[in-house]
C-alpha atoms as a PDB file:
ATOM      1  CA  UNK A   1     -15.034  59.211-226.670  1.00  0.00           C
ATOM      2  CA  UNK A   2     -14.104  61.824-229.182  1.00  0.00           C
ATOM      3  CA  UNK A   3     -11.738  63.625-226.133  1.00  0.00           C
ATOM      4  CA  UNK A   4      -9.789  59.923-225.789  1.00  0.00           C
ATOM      5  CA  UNK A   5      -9.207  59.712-229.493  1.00  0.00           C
ATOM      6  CA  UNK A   6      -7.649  63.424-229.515  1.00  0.00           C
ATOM      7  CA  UNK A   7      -5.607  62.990-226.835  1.00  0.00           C
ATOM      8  CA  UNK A   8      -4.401  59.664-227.950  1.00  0.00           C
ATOM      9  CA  UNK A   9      -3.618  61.213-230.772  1.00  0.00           C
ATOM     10  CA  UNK A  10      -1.366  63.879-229.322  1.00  0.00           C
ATOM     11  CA  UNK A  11       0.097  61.375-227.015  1.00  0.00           C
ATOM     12  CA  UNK A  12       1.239  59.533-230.247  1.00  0.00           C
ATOM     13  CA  UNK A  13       2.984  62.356-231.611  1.00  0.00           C
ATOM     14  CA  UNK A  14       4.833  62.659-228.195  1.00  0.00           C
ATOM     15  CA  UNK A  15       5.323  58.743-227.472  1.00  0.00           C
ATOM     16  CA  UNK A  16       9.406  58.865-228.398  1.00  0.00           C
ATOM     17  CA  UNK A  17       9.780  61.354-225.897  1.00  0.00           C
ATOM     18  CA  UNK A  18       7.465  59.876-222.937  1.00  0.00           C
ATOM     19  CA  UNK A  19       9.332  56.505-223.394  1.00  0.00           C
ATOM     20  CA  UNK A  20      12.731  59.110-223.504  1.00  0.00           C
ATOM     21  CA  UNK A  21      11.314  60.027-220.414  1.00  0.00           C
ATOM     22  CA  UNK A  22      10.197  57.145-218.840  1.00  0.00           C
ATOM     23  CA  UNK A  23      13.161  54.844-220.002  1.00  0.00           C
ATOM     24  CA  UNK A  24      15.959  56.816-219.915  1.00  0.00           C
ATOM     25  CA  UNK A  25      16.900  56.047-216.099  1.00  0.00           C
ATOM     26  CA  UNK A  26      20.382  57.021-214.617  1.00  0.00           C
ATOM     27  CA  UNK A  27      22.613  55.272-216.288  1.00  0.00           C
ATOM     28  CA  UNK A  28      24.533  55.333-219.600  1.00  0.00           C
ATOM     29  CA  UNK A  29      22.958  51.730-220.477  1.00  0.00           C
ATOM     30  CA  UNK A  30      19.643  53.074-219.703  1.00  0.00           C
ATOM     31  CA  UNK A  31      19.885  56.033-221.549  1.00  0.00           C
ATOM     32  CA  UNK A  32      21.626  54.457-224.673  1.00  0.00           C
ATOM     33  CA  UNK A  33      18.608  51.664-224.321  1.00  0.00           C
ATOM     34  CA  UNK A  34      16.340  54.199-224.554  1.00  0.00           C
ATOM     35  CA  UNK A  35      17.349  56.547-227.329  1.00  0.00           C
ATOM     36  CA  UNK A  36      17.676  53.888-229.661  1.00  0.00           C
ATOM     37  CA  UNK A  37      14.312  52.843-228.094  1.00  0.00           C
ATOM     38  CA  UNK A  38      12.879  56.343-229.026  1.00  0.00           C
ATOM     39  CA  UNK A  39      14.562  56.448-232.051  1.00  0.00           C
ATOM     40  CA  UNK A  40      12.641  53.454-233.285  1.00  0.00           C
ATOM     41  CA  UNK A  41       9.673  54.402-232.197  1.00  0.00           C
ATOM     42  CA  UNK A  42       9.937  57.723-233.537  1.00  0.00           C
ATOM     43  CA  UNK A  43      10.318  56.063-237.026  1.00  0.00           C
ATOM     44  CA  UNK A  44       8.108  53.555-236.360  1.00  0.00           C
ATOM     45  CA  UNK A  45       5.220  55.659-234.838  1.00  0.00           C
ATOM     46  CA  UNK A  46       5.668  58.620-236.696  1.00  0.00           C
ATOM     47  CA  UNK A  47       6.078  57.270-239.923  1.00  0.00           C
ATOM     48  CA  UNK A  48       2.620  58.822-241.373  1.00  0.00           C
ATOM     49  CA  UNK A  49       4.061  62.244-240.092  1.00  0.00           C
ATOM     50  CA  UNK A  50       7.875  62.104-241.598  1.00  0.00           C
ATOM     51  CA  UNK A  51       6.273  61.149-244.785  1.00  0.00           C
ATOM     52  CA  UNK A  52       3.560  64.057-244.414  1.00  0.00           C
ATOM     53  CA  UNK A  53       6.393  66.903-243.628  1.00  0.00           C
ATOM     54  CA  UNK A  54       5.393  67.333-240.060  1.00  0.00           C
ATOM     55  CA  UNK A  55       7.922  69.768-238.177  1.00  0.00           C
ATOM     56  CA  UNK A  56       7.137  68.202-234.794  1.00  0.00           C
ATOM     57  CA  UNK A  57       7.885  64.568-235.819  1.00  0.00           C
ATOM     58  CA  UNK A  58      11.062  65.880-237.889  1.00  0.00           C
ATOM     59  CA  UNK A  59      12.634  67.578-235.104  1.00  0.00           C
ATOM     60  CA  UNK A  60      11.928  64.770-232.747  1.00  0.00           C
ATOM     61  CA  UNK A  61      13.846  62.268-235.199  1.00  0.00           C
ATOM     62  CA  UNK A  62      16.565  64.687-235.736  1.00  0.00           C
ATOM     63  CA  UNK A  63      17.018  64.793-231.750  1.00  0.00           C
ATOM     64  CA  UNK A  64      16.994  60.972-231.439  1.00  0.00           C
ATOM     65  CA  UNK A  65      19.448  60.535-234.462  1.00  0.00           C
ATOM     66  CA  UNK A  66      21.567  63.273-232.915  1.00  0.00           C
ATOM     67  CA  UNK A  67      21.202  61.192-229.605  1.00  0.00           C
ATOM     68  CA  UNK A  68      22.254  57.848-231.177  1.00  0.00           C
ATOM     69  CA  UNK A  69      25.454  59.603-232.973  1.00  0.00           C
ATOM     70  CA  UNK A  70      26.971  61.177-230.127  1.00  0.00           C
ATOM     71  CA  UNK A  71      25.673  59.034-226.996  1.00  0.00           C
ATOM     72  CA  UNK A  72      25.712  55.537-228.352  1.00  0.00           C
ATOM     73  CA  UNK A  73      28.516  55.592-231.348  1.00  0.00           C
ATOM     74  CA  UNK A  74      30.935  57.835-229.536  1.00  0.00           C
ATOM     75  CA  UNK A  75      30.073  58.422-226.363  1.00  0.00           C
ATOM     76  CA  UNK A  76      30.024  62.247-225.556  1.00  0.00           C
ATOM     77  CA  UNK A  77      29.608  61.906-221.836  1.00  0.00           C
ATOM     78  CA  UNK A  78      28.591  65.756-221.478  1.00  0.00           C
ATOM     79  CA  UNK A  79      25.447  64.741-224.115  1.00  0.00           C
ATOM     80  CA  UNK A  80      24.561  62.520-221.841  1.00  0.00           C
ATOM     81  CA  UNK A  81      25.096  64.331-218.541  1.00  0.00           C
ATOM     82  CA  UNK A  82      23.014  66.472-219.877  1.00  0.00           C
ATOM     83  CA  UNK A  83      20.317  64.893-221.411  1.00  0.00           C
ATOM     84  CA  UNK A  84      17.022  66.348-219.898  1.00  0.00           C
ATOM     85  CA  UNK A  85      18.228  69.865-220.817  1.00  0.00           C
ATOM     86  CA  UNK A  86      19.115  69.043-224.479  1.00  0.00           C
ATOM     87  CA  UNK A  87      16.100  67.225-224.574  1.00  0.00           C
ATOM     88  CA  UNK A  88      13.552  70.212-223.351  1.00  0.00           C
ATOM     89  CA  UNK A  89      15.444  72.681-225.028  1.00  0.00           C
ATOM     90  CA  UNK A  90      15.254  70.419-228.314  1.00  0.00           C
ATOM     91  CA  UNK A  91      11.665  69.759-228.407  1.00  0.00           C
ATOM     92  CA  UNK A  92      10.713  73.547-227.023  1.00  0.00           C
ATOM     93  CA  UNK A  93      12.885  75.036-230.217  1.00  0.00           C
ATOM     94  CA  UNK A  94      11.104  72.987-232.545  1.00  0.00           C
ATOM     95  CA  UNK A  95       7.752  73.783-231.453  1.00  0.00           C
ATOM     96  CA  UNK A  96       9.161  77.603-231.408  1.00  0.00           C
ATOM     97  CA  UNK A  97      10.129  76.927-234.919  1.00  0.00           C
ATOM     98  CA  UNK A  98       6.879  75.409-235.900  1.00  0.00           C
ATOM     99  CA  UNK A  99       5.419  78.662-234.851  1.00  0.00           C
ATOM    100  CA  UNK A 100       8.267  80.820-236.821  1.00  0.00           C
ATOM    101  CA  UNK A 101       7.773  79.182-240.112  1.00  0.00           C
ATOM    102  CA  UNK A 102       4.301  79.403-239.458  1.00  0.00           C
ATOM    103  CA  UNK A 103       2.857  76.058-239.643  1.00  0.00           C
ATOM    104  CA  UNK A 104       2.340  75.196-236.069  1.00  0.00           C
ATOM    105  CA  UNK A 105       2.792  71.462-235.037  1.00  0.00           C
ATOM    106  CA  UNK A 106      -1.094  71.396-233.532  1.00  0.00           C
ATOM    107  CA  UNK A 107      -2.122  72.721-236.687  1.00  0.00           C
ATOM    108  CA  UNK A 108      -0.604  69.800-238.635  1.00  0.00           C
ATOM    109  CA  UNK A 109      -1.840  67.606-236.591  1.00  0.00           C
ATOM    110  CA  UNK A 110      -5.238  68.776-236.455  1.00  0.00           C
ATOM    111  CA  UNK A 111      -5.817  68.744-239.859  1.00  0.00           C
ATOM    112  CA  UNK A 112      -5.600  64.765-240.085  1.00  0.00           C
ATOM    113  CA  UNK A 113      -9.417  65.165-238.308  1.00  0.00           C
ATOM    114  CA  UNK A 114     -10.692  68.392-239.744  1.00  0.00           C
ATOM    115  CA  UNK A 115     -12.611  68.648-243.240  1.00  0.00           C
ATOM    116  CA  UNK A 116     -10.537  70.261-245.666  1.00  0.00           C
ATOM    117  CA  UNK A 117     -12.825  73.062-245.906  1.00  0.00           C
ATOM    118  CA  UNK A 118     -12.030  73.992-242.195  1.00  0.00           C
ATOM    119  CA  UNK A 119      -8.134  74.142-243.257  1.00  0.00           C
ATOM    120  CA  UNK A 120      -7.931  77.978-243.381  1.00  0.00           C
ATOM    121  CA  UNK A 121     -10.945  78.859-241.063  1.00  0.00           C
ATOM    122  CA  UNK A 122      -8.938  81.914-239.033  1.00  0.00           C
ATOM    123  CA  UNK A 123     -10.390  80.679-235.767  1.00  0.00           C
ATOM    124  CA  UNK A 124      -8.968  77.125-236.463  1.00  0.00           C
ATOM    125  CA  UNK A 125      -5.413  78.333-237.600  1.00  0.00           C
ATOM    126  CA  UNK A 126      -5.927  80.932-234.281  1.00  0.00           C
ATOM    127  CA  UNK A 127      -6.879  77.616-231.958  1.00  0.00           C
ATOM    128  CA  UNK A 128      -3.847  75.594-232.901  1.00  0.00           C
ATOM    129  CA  UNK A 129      -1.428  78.853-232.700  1.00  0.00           C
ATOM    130  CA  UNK A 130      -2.562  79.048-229.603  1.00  0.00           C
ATOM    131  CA  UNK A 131      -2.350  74.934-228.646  1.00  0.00           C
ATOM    132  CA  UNK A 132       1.053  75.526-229.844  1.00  0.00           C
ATOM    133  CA  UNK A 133       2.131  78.558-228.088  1.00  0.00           C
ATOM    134  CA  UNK A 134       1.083  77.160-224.563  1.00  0.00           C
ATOM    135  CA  UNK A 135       3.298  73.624-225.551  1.00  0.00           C
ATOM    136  CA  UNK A 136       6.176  75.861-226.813  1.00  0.00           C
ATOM    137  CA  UNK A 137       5.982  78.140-223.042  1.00  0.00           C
ATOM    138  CA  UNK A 138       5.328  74.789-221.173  1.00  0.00           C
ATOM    139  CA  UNK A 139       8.408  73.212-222.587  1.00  0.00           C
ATOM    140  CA  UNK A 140      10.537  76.038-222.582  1.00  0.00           C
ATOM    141  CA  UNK A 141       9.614  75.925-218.675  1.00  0.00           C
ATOM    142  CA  UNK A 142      10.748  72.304-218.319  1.00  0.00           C
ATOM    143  CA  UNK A 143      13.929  73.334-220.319  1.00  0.00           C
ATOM    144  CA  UNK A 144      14.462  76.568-217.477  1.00  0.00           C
ATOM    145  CA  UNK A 145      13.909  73.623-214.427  1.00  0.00           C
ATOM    146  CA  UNK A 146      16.635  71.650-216.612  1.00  0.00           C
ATOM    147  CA  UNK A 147      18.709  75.014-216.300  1.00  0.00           C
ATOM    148  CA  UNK A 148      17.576  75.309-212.586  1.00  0.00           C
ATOM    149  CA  UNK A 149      18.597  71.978-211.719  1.00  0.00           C
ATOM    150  CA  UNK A 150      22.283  72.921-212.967  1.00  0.00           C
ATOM    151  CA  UNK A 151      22.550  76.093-210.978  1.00  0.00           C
ATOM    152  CA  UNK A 152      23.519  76.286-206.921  1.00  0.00           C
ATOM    153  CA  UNK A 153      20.590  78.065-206.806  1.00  0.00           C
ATOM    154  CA  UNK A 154      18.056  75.067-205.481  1.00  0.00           C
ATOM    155  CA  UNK A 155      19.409  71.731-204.640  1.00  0.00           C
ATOM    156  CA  UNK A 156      16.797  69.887-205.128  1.00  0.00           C
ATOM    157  CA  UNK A 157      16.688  65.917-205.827  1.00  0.00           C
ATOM    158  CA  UNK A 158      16.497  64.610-209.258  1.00  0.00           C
ATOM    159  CA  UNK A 159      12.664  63.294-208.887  1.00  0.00           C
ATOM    160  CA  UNK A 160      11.553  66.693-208.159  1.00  0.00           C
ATOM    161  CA  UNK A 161      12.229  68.016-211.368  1.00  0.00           C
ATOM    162  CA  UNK A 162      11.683  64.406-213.156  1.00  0.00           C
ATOM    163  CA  UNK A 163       7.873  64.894-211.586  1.00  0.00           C
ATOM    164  CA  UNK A 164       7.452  68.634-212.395  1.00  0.00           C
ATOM    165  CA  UNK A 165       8.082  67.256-216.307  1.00  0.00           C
ATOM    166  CA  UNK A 166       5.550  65.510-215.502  1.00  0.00           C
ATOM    167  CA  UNK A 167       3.183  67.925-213.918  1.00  0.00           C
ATOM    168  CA  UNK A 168       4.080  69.986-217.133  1.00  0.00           C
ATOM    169  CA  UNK A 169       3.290  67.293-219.583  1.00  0.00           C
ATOM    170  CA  UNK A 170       0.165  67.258-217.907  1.00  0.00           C
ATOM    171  CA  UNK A 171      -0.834  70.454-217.741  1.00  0.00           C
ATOM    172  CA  UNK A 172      -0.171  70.850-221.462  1.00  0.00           C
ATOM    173  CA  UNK A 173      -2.421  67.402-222.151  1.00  0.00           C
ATOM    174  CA  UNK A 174      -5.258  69.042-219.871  1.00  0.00           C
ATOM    175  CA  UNK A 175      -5.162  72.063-222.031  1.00  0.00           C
ATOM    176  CA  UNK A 176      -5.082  70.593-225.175  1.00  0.00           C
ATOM    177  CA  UNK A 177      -8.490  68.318-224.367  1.00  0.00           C
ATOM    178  CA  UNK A 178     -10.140  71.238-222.462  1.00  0.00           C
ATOM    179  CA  UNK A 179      -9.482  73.712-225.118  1.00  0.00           C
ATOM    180  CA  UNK A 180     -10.707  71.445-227.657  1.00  0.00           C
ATOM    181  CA  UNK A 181     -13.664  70.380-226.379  1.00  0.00           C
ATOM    182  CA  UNK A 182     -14.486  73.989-225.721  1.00  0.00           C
ATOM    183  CA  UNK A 183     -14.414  75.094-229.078  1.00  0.00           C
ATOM    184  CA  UNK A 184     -16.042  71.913-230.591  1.00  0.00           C
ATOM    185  CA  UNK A 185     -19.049  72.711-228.043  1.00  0.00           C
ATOM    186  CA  UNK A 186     -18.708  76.173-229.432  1.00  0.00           C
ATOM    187  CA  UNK A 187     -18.864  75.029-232.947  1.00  0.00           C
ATOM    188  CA  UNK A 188     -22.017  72.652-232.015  1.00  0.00           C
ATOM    189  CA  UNK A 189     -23.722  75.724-230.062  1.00  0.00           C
ATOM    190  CA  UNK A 190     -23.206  78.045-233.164  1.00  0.00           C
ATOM    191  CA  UNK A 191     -24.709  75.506-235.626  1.00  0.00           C
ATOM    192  CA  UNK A 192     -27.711  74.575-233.525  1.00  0.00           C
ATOM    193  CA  UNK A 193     -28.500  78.573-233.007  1.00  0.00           C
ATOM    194  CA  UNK A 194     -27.708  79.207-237.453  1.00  0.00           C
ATOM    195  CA  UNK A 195     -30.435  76.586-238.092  1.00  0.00           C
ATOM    196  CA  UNK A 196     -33.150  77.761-235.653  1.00  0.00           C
END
């Protein structure tokens, strides 16, 4: 139960860009529909986290308000042709960034269910680096298939790539839970062994 509340969690701080995803279709009406769509949910959703400072949730509204400006008030046709590499490459530099400045987005948002006291345990900080860094790589992959899918190197049909950012979304959810349930079984292992 504790795995579905996590990962609901983490699917909350990424719901403005699975509706981008899901919404965003192939057409201008679709894709204006659903960046002002993400856009509101990003405020709406992620209100708790603009309010909190959270780098993640920043970035993602700065991406959506960029979106709105250019796609839906004037109508840079090159923004939107090219949409799902702005997109990747948006949301992989701001998890790089979280990284750089050193407060990594997993971190932030792991601390809304850890004690205080656990804030500046090494091998928490280490965990959520590491969360962090596999998101950042997994992202900057979907932003290379974005790349890919420009090149004449493959000519491959739109829902191939559409279902690898899937598969990559995926992979990165399956990580997160596994890796967290790891070390909370870890943690539970350690602290039945100290009171033996």
């Amino acid at each position: 139960m504790r795995d579905l509340k996590e990962l609901g969690v983490l699917l909350l701080g990424f719901f403005p860009w699975l509706i981008f995803l899901f919404f965003s279709g192939h057409t201008l009406t679709s894709l204006e529909r659903a960046i002002i769509i993400s856009l509101f949910a990003s405020l709406t959703f992620g209100f708790a986290e603009l309010r909190r400072g959270y780098i993640l949730q920043w970035g993602t509204l700065f991406f959506f308000c960029f979106c709105a400006v250019s796609v839906n008030l004037f109508k840079v046709i090159w923004v939107a042709e090219n949409m799902d590499l702005l997109a990747n490459a948006a949301l992989a530099g701001t998890m790089w960034i979280t990284i750089l400045v050193g407060k990594p987005f997993a971190l932030q948002y792991a601390q809304r269910d850890v004690p205080k006291e656990r804030w500046s345990d090494p091998k928490f900080i280490q965990g959520c680096r590491l969360i962090t860094l596999v998101w950042a790589c997994l992202m900057s992959l979907a932003a290379g298939l974005s790349v890919l899918r420009r090149s004449s190197i493959f000519n491959l049909p739109g829902w191939v790539y559409f279902d690898a950012s899937l598969c990559i979304i995926l992979i990165g959810l399956t990580f997160t839970t596994l890796f967290k349930r790891q070390k909370r079984l870890q943690r539970e292992q350690e602290g039945a062994e100290g009171g033996k």
